[in-house]
Protein backbone atom coordinates (compact mmCIF):
# COMPACT_ATOMS: atom_id res chain seq x y z
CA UNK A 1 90.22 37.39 153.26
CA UNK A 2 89.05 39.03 156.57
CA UNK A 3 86.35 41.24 155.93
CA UNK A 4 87.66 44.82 156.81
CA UNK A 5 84.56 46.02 158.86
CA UNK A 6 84.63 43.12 161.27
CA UNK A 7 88.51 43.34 161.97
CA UNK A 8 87.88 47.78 162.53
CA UNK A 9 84.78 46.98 164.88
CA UNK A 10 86.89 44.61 166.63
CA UNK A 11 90.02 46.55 166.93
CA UNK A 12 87.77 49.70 168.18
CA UNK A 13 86.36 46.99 170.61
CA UNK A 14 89.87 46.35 171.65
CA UNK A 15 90.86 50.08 172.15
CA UNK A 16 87.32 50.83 173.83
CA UNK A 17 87.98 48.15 176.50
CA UNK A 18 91.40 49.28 176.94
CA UNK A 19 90.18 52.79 177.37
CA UNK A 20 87.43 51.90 179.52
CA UNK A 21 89.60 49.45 181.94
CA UNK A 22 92.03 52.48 182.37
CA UNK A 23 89.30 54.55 184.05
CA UNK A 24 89.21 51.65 187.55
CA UNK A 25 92.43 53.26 189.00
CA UNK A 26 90.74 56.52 188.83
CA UNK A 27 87.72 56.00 190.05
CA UNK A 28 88.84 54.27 192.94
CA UNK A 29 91.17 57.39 193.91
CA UNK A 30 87.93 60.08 193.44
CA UNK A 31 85.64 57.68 195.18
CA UNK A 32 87.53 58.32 198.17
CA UNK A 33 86.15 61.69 198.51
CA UNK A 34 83.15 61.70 196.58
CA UNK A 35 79.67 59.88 196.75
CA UNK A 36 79.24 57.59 194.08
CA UNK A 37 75.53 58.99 193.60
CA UNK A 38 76.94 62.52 193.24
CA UNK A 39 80.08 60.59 191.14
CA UNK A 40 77.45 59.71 188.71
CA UNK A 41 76.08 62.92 187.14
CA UNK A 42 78.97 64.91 187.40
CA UNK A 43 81.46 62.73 185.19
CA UNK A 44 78.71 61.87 182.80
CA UNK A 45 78.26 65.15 182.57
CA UNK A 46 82.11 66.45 181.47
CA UNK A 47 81.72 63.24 179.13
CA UNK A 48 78.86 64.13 177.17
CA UNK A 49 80.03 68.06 176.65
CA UNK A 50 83.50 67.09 175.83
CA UNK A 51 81.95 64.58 173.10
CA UNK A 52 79.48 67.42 172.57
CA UNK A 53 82.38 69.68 171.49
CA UNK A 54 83.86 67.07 169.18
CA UNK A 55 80.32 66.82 167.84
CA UNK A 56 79.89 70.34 166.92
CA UNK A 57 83.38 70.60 165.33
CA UNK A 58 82.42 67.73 163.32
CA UNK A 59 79.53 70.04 162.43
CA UNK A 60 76.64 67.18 162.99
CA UNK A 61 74.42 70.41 164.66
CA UNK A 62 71.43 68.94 162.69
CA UNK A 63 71.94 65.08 163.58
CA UNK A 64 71.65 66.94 167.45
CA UNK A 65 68.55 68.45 167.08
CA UNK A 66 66.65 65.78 165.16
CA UNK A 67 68.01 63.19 168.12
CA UNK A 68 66.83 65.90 170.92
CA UNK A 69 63.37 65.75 169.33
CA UNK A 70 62.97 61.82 168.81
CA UNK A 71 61.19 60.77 171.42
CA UNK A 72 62.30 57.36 171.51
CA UNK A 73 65.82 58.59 171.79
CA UNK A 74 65.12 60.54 174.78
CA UNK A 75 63.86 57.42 176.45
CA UNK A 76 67.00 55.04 175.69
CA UNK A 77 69.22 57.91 176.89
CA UNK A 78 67.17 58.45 180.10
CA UNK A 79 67.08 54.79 180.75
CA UNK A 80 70.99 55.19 179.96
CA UNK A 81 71.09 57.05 183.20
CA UNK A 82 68.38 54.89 184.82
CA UNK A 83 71.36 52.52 184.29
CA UNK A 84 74.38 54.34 185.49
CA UNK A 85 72.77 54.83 188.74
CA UNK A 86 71.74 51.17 189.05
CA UNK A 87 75.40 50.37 188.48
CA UNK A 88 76.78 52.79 191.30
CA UNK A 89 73.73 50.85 193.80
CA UNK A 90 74.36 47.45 192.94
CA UNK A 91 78.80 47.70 193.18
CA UNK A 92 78.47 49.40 196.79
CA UNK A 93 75.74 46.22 197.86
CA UNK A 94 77.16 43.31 196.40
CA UNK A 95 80.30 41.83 196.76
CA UNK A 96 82.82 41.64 193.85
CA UNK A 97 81.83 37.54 193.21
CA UNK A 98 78.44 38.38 192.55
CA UNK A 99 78.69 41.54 190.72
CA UNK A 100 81.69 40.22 188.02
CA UNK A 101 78.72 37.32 187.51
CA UNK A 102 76.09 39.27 186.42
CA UNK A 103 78.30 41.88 184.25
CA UNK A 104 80.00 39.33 182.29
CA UNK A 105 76.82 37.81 181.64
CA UNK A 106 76.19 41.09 179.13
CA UNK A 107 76.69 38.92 175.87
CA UNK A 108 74.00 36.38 177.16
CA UNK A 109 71.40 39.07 177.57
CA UNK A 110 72.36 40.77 174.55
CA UNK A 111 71.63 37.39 172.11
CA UNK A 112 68.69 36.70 174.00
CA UNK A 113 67.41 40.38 172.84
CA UNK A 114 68.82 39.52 169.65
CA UNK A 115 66.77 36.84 169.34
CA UNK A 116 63.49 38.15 170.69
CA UNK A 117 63.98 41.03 168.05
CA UNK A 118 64.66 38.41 165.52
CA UNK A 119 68.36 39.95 164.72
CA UNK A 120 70.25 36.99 165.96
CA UNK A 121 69.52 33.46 165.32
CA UNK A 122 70.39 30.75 168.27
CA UNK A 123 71.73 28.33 167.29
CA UNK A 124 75.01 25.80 168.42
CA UNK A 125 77.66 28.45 167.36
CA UNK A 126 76.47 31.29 169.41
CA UNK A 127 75.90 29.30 172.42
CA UNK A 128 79.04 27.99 172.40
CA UNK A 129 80.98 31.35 171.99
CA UNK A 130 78.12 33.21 174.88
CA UNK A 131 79.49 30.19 177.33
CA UNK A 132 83.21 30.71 176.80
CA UNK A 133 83.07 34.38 177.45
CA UNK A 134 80.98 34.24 180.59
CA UNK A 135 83.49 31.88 182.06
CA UNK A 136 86.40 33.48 180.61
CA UNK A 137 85.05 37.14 182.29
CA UNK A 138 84.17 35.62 185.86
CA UNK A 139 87.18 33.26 185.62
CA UNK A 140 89.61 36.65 185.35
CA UNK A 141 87.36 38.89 187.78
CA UNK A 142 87.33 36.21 190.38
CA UNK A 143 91.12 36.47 190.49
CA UNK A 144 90.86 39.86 191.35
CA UNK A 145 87.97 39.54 193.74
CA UNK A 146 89.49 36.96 195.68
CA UNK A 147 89.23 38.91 199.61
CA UNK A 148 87.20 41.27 199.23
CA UNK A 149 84.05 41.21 201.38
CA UNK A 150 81.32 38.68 200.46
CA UNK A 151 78.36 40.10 202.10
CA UNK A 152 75.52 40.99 199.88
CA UNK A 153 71.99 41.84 199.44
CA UNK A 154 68.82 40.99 197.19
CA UNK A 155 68.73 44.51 196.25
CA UNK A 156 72.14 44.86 195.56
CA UNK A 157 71.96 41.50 192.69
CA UNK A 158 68.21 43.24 191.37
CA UNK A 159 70.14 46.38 191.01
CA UNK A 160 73.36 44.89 189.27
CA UNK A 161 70.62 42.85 187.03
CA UNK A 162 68.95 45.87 186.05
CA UNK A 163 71.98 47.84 185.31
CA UNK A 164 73.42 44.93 182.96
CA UNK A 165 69.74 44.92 181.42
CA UNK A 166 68.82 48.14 180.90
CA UNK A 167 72.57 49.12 179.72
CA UNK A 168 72.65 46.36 177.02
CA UNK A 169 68.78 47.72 175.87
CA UNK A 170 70.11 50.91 175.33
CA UNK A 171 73.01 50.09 173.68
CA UNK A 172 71.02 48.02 170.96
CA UNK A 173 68.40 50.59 170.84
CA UNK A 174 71.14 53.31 169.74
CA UNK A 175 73.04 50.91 167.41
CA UNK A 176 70.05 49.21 165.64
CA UNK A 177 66.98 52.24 165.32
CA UNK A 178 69.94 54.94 165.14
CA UNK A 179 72.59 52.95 163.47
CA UNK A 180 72.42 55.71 160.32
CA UNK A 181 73.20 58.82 163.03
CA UNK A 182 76.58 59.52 163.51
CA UNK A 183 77.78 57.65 166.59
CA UNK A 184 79.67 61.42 168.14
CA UNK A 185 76.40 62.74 167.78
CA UNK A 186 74.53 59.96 169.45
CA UNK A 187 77.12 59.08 171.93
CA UNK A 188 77.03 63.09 173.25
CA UNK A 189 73.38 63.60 173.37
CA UNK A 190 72.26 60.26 175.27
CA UNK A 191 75.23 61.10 177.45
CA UNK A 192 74.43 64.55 178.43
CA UNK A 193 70.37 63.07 178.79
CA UNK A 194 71.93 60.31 181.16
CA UNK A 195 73.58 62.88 183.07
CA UNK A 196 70.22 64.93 183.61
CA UNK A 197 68.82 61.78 184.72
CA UNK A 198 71.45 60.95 187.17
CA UNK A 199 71.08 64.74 188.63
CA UNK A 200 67.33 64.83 188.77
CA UNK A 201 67.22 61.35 190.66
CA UNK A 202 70.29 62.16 193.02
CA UNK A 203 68.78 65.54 193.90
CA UNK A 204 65.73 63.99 195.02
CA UNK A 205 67.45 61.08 196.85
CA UNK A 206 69.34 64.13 198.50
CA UNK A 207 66.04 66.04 199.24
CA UNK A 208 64.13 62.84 200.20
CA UNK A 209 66.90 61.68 203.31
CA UNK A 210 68.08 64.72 203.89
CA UNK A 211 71.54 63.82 203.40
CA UNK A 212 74.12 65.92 200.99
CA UNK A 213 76.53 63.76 199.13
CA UNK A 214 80.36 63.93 199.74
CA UNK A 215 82.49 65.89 197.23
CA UNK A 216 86.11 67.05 196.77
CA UNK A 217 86.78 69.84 194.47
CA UNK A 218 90.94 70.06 194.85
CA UNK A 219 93.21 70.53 192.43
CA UNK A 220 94.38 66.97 192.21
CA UNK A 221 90.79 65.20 192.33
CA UNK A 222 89.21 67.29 189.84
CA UNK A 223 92.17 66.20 187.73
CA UNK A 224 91.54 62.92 188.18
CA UNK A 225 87.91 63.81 187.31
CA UNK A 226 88.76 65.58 183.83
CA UNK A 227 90.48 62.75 182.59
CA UNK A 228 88.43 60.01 183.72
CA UNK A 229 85.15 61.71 182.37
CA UNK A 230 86.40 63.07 178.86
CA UNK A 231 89.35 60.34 178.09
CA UNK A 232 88.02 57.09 179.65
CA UNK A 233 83.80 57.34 179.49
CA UNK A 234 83.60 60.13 177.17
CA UNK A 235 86.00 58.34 174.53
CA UNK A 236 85.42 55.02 175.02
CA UNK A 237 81.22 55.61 174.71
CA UNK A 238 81.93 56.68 170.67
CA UNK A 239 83.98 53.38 170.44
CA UNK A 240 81.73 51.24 172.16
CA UNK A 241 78.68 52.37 169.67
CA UNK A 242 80.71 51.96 166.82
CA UNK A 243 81.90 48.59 167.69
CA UNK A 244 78.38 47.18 168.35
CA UNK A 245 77.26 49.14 165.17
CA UNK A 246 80.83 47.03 163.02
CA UNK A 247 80.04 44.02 164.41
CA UNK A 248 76.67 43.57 166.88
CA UNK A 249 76.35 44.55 170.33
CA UNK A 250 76.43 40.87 171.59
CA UNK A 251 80.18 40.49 170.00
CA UNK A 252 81.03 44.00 171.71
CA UNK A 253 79.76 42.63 174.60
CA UNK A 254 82.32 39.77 174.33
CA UNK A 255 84.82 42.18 174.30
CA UNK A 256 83.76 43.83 177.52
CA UNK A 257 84.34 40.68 179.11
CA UNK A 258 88.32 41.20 178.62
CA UNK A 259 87.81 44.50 180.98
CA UNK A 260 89.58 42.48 184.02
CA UNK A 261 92.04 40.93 182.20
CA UNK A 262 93.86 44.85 180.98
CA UNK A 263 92.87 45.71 184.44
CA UNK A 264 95.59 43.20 186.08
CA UNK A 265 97.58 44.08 182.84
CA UNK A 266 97.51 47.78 183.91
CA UNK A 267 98.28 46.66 187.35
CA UNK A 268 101.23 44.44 186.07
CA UNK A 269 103.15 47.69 185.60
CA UNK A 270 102.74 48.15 189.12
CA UNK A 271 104.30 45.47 190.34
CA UNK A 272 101.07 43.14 190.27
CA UNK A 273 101.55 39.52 189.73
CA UNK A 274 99.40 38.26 186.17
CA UNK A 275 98.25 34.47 187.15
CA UNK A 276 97.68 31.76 184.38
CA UNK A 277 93.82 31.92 186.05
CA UNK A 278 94.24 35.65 184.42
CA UNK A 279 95.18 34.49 181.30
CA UNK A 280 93.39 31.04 180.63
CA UNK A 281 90.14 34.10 181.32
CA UNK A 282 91.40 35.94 178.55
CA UNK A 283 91.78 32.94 176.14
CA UNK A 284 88.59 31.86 177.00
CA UNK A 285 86.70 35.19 176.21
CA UNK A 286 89.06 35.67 172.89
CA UNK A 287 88.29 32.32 171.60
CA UNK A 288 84.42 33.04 172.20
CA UNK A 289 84.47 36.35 170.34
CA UNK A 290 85.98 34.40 167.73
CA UNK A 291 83.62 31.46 167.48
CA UNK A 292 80.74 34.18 167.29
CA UNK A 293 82.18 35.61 164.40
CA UNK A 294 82.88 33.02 161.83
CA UNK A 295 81.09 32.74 159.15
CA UNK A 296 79.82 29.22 157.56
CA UNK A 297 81.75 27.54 155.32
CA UNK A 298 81.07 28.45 151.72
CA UNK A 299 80.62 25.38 149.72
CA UNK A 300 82.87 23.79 146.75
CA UNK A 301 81.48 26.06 143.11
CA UNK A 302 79.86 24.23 140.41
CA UNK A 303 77.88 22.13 144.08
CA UNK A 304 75.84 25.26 144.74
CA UNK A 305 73.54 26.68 142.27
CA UNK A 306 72.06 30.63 142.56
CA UNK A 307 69.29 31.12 144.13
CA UNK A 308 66.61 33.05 141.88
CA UNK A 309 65.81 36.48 142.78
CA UNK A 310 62.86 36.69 145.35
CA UNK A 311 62.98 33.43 146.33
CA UNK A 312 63.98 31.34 149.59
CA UNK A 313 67.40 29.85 149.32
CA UNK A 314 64.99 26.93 151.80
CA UNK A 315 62.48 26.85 149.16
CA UNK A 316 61.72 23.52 146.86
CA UNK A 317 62.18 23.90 143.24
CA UNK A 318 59.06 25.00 141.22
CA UNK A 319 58.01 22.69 138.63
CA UNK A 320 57.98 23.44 135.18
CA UNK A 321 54.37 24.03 133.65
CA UNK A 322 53.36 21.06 131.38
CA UNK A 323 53.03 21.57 128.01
């Protein structure tokens, strides 16, 4: 039998992604009149108070104010924002080859974290299912960045790299040293931290070159705004810490990797064509997630014997004292 935690974190994985990919179409429309740097705090901000509010109803007050005064929380959330920032620099100078390369590499970095911390063992399985994923995610993003521009830049990869980095650090920080917190109560105070991050660094940016961002503020963009900040981000933040806290943050990293496929699904509806290159992507990522997840093979009973209390199951037998 399937065991019920891994098939919820993975069907919260599922919705988060699905959640998530929905918010493309609307950025694209608000980044027509707005900066991305001035983008950044302002939707991150509407995120973490609408979570905020779903936090308080929940009435987690206290979980709040004992993550507001860990310090070690405030620096995952601020390097939360470090990372939103470095996400908006690297996407506007890279091109769209280069960038879907490095962000479906987010499993990869994970494990290797994983294994640094000692959580995750390496081993045959995992490499396996960490190569299928990458290729299945840059398989179906390079579908959909076929034309656009290739130029790039070596800040534009370092920036992408320490987005995907510093992202997948946080995320692990927040589901392995605050996996008892509530994740609504986690998920609204890094966010609103991230967003006073963003501000404080755009600000000075602003100050620095003199130049004020771009902004829109009609009725139909701050819409767009609302429900990209507390549906899409705000929503699919509490389901992406509770899938990494059901099932690991390298497996809900697997899962992120399906982002382009629901993209061109989303698309579809529009009249977008779906190529087999689309879906051999998604097989490819699915089948990884998979691989990562089983679990060895128990053996036959009455082959394997218990393994005393306190002692290695690697451990020799001990030999009975003469008498």
């Amino acid at each position: 039998m399937l065991d019920r935690k891994v098939l919820l974190g993975n069907a919260a994985g599922i919705a988060c992604m699905l959640i998530w990919a929905a918010n493309f179409p609307l950025a694209v429309s608000i980044l027509k009149t707005w900066d991305p740097a001035a983008m950044a705090p302002v939707r991150m901000m509407l995120a973490g108070l609408t979570v905020l509010a779903a936090t308080l109803l929940a009435r987690q007050w206290g979980s709040l104010i004992r993550l507001f005064a860990n310090r070690r929380f405030l620096l995952s959330s601020v390097v939360f924002g470090i990372s939103t920032l470095l996400f908006v620099v690297g996407q506007s100078r890279i091109d769209a080859v280069s960038s879907a390369v490095i962000v479906c590499s987010m499993p990869l970095f994970s494990a290797l974290m994983g294994w640094r911390e000692g959580v995750e063992t390496p081993g045959l399985k995992l490499a396996i299912a960490i190569l299928l994923t990458v290729i299945g995610g840059v398989l179906t993003s390079l579908v959909s960045a076929q034309g656009s521009g290739s130029e790039g830049s070596l800040t534009g990869v370092l920036a992408m790299l320490g987005a995907v980095i510093t992202y997948v650090w946080y995320s692990r920080e927040l589901v392995l040293r605050f996996g008892d917190v509530p994740d609504l109560a986690k998920t609204s105070a890094s966010t609103l931290i991230s967003a006073l991050t963003c501000f404080v660094i755009a600000a000075a940016l602003s100050l620095v070159t003199g130049v004020m961002p771009r902004h829109d503020f009609s009725a139909g963009t701050l819409a767009n705004i609302v429900l990209l900040a507390c549906v899409s981000i705000g929503l699919s933040s509490v389901l992406w810490l509770w899938t990494g806290r059901m099932v690991g943050v390298t497996v809900a990293a697997m899962h992120h990797n399906l982002v382009p496929f629901y993209v061109i699904l989303f698309a579809a509806v529009g009249g977008a064509v779906i190529s087999g290159q689309h879906i051999i992507g998604a097989v490819l990522v699915i089948a990884g997630a998979i691989i990562a997840q089983l679990r060895p093979r128990k053996r036959k009973a009455g082959i394997t014997q218990p393994v005393p209390a306190g002692r290695a199951p690697w451990a020799p037998p001990r030999k009975r004292p003469e008498a």
